[in-house]
N, C-alpha and C. Protein backbone atom coordinates (compact mmCIF):
# COMPACT_ATOMS: atom_id res chain seq x y z
N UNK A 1 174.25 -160.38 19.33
CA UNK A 1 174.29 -159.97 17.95
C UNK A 1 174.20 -158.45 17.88
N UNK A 2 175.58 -158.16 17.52
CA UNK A 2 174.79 -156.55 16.70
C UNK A 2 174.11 -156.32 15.48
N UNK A 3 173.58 -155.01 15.39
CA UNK A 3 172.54 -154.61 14.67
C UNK A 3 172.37 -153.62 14.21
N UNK A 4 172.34 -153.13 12.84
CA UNK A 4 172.39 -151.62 12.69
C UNK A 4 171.23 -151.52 11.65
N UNK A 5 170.49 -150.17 12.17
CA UNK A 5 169.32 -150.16 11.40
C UNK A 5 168.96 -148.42 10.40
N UNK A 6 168.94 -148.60 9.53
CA UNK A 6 168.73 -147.44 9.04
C UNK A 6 167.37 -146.67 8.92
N UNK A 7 167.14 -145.59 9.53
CA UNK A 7 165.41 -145.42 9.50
C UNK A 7 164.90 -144.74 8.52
N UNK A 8 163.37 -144.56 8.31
CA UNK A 8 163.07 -144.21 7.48
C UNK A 8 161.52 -143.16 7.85
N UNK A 9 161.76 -142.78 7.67
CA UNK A 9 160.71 -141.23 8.12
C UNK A 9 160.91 -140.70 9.29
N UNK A 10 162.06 -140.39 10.04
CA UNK A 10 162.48 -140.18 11.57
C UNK A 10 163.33 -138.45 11.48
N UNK A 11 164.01 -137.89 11.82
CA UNK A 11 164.73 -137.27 12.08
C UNK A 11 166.24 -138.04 12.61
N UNK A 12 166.09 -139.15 13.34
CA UNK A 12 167.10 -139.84 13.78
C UNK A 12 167.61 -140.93 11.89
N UNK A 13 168.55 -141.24 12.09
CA UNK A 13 168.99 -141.59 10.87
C UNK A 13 169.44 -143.02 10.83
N UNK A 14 169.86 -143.60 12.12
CA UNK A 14 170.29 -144.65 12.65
C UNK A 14 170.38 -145.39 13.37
N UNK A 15 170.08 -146.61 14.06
CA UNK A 15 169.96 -147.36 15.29
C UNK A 15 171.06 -148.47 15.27
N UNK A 16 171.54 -148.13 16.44
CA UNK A 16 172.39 -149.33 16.57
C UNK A 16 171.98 -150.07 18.25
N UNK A 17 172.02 -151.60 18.20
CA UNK A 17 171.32 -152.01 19.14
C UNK A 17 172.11 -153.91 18.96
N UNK A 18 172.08 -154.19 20.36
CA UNK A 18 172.47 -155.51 20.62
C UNK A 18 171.23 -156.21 21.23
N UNK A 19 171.43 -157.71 20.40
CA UNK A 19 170.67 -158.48 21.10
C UNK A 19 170.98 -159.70 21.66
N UNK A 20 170.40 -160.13 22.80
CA UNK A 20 171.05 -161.45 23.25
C UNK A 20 169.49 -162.31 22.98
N UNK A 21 169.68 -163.05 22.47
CA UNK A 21 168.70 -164.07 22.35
C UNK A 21 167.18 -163.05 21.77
N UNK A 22 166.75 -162.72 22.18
CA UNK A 22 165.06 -161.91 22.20
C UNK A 22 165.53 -160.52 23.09
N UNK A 23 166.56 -160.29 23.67
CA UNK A 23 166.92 -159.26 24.91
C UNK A 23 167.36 -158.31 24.01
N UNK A 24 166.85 -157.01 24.63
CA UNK A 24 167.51 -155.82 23.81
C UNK A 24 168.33 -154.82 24.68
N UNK A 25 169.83 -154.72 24.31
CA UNK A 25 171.00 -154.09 25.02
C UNK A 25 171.55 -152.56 24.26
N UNK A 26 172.39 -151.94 25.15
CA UNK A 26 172.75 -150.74 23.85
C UNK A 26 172.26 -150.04 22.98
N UNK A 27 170.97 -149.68 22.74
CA UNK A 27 170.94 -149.22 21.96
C UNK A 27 171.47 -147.30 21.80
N UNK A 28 171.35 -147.55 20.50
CA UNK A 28 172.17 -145.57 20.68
C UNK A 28 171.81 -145.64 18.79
N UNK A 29 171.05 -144.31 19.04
CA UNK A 29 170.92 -143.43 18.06
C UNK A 29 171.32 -142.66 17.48
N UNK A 30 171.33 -142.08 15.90
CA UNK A 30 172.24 -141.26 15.66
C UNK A 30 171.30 -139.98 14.76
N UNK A 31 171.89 -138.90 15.37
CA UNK A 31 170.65 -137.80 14.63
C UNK A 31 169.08 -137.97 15.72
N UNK A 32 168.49 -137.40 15.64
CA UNK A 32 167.35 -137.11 16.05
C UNK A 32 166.99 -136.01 17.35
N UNK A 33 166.08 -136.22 18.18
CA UNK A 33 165.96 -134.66 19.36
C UNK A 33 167.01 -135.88 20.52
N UNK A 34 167.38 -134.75 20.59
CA UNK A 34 168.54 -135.51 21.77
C UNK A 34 167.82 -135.71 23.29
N UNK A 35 167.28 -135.38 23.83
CA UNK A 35 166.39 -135.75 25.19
C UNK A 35 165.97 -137.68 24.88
N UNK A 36 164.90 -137.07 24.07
CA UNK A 36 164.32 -138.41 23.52
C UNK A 36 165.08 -139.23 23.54
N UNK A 37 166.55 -139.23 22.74
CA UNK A 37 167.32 -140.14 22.19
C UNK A 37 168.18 -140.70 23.43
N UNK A 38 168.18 -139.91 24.53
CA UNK A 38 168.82 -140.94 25.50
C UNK A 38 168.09 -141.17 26.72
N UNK A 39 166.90 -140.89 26.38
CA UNK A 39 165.79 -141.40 27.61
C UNK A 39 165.12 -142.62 26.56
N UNK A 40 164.72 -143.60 25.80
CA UNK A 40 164.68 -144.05 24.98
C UNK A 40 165.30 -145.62 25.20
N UNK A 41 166.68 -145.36 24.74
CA UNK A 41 167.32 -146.58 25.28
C UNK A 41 167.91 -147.16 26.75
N UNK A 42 167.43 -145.96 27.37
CA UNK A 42 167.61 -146.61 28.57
C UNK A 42 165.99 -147.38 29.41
N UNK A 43 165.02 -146.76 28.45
CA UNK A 43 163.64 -147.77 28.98
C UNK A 43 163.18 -148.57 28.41
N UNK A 44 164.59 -149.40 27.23
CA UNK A 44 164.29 -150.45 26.81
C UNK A 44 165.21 -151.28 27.31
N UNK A 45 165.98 -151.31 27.59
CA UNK A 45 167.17 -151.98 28.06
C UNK A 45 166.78 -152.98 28.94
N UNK A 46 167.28 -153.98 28.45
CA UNK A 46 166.42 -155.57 29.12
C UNK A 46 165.44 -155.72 28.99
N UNK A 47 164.66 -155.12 27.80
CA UNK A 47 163.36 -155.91 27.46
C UNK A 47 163.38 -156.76 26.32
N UNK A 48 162.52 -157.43 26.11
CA UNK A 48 162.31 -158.32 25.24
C UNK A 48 161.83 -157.37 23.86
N UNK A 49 162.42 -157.62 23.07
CA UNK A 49 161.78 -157.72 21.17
C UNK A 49 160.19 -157.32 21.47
N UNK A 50 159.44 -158.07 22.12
CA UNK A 50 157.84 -158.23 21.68
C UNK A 50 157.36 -157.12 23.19
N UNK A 51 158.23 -156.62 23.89
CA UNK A 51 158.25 -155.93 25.27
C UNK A 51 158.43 -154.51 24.38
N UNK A 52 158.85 -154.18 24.23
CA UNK A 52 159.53 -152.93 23.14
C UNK A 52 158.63 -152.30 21.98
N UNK A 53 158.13 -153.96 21.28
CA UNK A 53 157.32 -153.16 19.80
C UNK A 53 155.99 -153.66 20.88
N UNK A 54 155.60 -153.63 21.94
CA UNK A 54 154.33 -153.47 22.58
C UNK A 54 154.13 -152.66 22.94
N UNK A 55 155.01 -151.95 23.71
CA UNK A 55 155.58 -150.34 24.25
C UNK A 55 155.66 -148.97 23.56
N UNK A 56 156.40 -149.52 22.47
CA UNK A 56 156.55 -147.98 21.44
C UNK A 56 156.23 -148.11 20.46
N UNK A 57 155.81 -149.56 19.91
CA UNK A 57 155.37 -149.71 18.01
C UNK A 57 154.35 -149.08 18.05
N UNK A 58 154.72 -148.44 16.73
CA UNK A 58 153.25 -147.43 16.17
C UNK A 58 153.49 -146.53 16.74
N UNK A 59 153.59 -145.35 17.64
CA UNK A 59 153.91 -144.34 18.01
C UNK A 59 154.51 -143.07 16.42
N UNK A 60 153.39 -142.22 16.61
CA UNK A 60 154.00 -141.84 15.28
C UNK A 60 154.23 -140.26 16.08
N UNK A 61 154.82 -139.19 15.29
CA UNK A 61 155.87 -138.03 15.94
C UNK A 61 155.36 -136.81 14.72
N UNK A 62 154.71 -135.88 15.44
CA UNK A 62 154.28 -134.69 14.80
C UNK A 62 153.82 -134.86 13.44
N UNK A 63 152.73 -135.87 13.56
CA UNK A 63 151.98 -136.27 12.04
C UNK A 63 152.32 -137.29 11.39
N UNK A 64 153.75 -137.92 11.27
CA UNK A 64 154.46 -138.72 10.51
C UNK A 64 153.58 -139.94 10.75
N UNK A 65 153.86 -140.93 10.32
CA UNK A 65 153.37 -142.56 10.39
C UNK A 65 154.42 -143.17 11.59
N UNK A 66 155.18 -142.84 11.71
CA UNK A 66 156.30 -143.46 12.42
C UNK A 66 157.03 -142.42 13.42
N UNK A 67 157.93 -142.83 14.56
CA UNK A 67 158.83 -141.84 15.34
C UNK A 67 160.11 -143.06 15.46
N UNK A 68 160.98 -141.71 15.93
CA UNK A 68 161.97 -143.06 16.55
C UNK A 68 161.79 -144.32 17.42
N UNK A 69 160.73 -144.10 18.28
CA UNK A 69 160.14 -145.12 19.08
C UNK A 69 159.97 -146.49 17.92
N UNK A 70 158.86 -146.13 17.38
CA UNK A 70 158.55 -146.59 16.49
C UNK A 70 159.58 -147.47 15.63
N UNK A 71 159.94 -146.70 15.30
CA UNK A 71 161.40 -147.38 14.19
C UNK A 71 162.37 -148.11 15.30
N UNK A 72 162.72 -147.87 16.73
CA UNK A 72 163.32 -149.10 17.40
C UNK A 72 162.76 -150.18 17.25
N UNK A 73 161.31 -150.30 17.59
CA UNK A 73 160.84 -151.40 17.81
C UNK A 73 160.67 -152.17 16.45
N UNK A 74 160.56 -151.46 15.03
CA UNK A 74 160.84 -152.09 13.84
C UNK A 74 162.17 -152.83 13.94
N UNK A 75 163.06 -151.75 14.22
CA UNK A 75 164.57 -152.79 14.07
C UNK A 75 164.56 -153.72 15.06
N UNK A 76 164.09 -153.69 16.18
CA UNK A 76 164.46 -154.68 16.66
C UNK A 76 163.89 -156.22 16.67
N UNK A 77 162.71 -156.02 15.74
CA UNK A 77 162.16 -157.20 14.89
C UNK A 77 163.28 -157.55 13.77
N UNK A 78 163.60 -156.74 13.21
CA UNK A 78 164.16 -156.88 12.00
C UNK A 78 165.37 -157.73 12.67
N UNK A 79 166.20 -157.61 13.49
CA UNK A 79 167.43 -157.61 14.25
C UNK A 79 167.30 -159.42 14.65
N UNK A 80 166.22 -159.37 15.33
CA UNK A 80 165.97 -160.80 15.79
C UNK A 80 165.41 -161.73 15.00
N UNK A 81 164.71 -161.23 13.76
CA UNK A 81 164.77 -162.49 12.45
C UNK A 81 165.81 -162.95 11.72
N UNK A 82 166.43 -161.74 11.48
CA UNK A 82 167.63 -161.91 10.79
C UNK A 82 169.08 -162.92 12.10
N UNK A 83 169.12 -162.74 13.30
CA UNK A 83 169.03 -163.78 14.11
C UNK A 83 169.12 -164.86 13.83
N UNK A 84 167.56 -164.87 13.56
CA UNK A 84 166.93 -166.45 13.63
C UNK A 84 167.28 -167.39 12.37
N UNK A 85 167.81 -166.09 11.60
CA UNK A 85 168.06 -166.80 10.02
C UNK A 85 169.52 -167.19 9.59
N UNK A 86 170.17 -166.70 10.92
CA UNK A 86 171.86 -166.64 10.68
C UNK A 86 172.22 -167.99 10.59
């Protein structure tokens, strides 16, 4: 399933990310610090949904409530309910 997620308190603006079952593939960001943004999806890649928001959920970025970390692991909840609801 693809997935596109729009963020919300990030510098990055967008997530796009595949999932196979609970597995998280591809992802790629759009906008945000570019280092981050492609060291990121490559240390999620083949983890699980609940592997991911264990890893980076909550992670918040120079004061904010949230970072891009953060906001992957939101979408990729969001990604796999909506899944479950198809």
């Amino acid at each position: 399933m693809n997935y596109t997620y729009k963020t919300k308190g990030t510098c990055s603006t967008r997530i796009e990310l595949e999932l196979d079952g609970n597995i998280v593939h591809n992802v790629k960001f759009t906008g945000g610090c570019n280092g981050n943004l492609q060291a990121i999806p490559k240390l999620v890649e083949g983890l699980t949904v609940e592997q991911v928001e264990e890893k980076i959920g909550g992670i918040s970025c120079n004061g904010r409530p949230t970072s891009c970390g953060d906001q992957l692991a939101r979408a990729c909840r969001e990604a796999y309910e909506a899944s479950l609801n198809a």
